[in-house]
Protein backbone atom coordinates (compact mmCIF):
# COMPACT_ATOMS: atom_id res chain seq x y z
CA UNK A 1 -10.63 12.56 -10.05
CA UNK A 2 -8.69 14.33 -7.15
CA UNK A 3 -5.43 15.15 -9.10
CA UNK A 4 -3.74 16.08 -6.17
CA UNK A 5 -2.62 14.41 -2.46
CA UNK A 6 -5.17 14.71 0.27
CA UNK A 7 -4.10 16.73 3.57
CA UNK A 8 -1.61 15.05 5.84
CA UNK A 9 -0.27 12.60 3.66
CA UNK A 10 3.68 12.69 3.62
CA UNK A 11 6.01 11.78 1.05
CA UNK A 12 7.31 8.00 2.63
CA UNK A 13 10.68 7.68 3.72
CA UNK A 14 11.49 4.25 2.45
CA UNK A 15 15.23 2.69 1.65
CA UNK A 16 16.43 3.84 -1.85
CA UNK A 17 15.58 0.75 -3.68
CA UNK A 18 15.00 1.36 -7.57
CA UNK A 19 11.68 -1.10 -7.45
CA UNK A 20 9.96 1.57 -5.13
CA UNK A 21 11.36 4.71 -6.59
CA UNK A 22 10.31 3.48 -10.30
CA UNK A 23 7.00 2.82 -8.90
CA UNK A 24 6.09 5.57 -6.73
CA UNK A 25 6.01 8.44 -5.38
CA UNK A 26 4.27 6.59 -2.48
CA UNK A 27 2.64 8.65 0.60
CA UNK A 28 1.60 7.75 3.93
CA UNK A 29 -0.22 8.98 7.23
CA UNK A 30 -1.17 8.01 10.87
CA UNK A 31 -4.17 8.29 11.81
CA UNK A 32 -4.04 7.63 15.94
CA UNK A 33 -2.90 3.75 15.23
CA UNK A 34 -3.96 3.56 11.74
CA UNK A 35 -1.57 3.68 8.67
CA UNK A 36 -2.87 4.63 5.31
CA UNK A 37 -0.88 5.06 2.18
CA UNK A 38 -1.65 5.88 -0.56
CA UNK A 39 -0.53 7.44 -4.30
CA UNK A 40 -1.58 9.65 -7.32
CA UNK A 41 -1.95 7.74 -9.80
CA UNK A 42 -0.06 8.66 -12.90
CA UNK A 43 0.53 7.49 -16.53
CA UNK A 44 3.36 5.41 -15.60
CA UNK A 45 1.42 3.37 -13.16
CA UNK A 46 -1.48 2.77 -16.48
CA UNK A 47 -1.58 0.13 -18.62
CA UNK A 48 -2.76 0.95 -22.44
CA UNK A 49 -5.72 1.47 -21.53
CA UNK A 50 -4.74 4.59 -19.46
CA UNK A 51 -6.17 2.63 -16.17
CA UNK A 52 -3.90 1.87 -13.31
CA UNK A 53 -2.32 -1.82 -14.00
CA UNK A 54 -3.34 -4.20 -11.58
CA UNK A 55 0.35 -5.05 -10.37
CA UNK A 56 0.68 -1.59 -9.50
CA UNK A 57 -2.55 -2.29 -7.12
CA UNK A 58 -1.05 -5.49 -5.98
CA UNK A 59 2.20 -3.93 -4.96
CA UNK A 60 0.92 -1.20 -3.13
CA UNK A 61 -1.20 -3.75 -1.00
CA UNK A 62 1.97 -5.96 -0.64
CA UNK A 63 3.56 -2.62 0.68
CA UNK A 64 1.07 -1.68 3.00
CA UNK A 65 0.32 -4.52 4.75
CA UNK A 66 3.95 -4.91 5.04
CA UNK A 67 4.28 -1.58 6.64
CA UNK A 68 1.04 -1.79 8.61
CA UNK A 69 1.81 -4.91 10.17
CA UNK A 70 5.60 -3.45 11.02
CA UNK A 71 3.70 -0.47 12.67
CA UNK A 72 0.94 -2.53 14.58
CA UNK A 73 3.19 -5.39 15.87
CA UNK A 74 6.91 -3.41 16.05
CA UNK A 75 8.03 -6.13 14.67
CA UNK A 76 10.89 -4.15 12.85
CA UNK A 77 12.02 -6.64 10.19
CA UNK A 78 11.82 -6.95 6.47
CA UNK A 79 8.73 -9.46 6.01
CA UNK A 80 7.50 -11.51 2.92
CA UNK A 81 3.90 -12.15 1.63
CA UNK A 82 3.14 -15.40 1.14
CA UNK A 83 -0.19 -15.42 -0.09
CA UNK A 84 -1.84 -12.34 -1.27
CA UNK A 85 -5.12 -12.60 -2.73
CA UNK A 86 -6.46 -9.01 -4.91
CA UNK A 87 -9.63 -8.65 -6.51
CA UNK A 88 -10.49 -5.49 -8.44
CA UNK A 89 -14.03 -3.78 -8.01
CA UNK A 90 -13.28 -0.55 -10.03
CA UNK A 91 -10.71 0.77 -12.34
CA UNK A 92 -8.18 3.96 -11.20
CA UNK A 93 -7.69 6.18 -13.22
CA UNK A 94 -4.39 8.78 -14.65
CA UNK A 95 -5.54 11.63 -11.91
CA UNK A 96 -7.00 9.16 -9.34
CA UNK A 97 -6.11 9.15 -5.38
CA UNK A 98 -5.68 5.71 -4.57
CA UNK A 99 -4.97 4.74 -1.04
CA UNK A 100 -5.16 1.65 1.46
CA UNK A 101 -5.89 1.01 5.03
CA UNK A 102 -5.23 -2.43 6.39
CA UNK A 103 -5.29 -4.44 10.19
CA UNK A 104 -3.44 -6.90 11.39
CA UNK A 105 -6.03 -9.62 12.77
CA UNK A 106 -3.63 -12.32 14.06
CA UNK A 107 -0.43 -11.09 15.26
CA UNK A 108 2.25 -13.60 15.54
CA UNK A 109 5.81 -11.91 15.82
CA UNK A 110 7.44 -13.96 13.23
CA UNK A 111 8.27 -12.64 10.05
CA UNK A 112 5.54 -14.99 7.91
CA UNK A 113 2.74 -15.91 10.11
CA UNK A 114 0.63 -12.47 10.30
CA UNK A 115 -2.50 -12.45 8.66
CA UNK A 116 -3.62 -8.80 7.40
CA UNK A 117 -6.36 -7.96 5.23
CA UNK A 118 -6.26 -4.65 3.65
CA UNK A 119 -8.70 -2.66 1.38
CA UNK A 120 -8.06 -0.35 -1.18
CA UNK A 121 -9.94 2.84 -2.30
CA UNK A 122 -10.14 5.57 -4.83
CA UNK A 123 -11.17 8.69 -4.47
CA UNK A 124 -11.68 7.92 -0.75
């Protein structure tokens, strides 16, 4: 358990949208042409069992590879995921770093036809 933000990791400038800002405080960094983001996990991300709910896991992937694939393709636009996919290897815990690096593998320009995998890790 890290308990705190790693180094370089920023505070993410997103629109004020009360989804994000009931869910975060989300971070993110560059490293050369990789984006990773990441967050502390906290009580209110938990479920009762004081572990970090698996939506909360599912919408930081659907943010990241939305904001991956707008960094790797300058795309630009609002996007939608289609068909996300999450399977959970390990619970996070209250204290936890959690953060996620993903690629795009088939750019297409459009606003539904990339197809990024990302991968999420505690602790990293």
């Amino acid at each position: 358990m890290s308990n705190a933000v790693p180094e370089g990791f920023r505070l993410l400038n997103l629109p004020r949208n009360p989804f994000i800002e009931a869910n975060g405080p989300l971070y993110g960094r560059l490293e050369g042409e990789q984006f990773v983001m990441g967050f502390l996990c906290q009580a209110k991300h938990c479920n009762p069992m004081m572990v970090c709910h698996g939506g909360m896991v599912a919408t930081l992937a659907d943010m990241l590879l939305l904001l991956r694939t707008n960094i790797q393709t300058r795309l630009g636009q609002f996007m939608l995921t289609v068909s996300p996919d999450v399977d959970f290897l390990a619970p996070v815990k209250v204290g936890d770093w959690l953060e996620g690096r993903a690629e795009v593998l088939k750019p297409s320009g459009r606003p539904l036809a990339d197809f990024t995998p990302g991968r999420y890790f505690a602790d990293a």
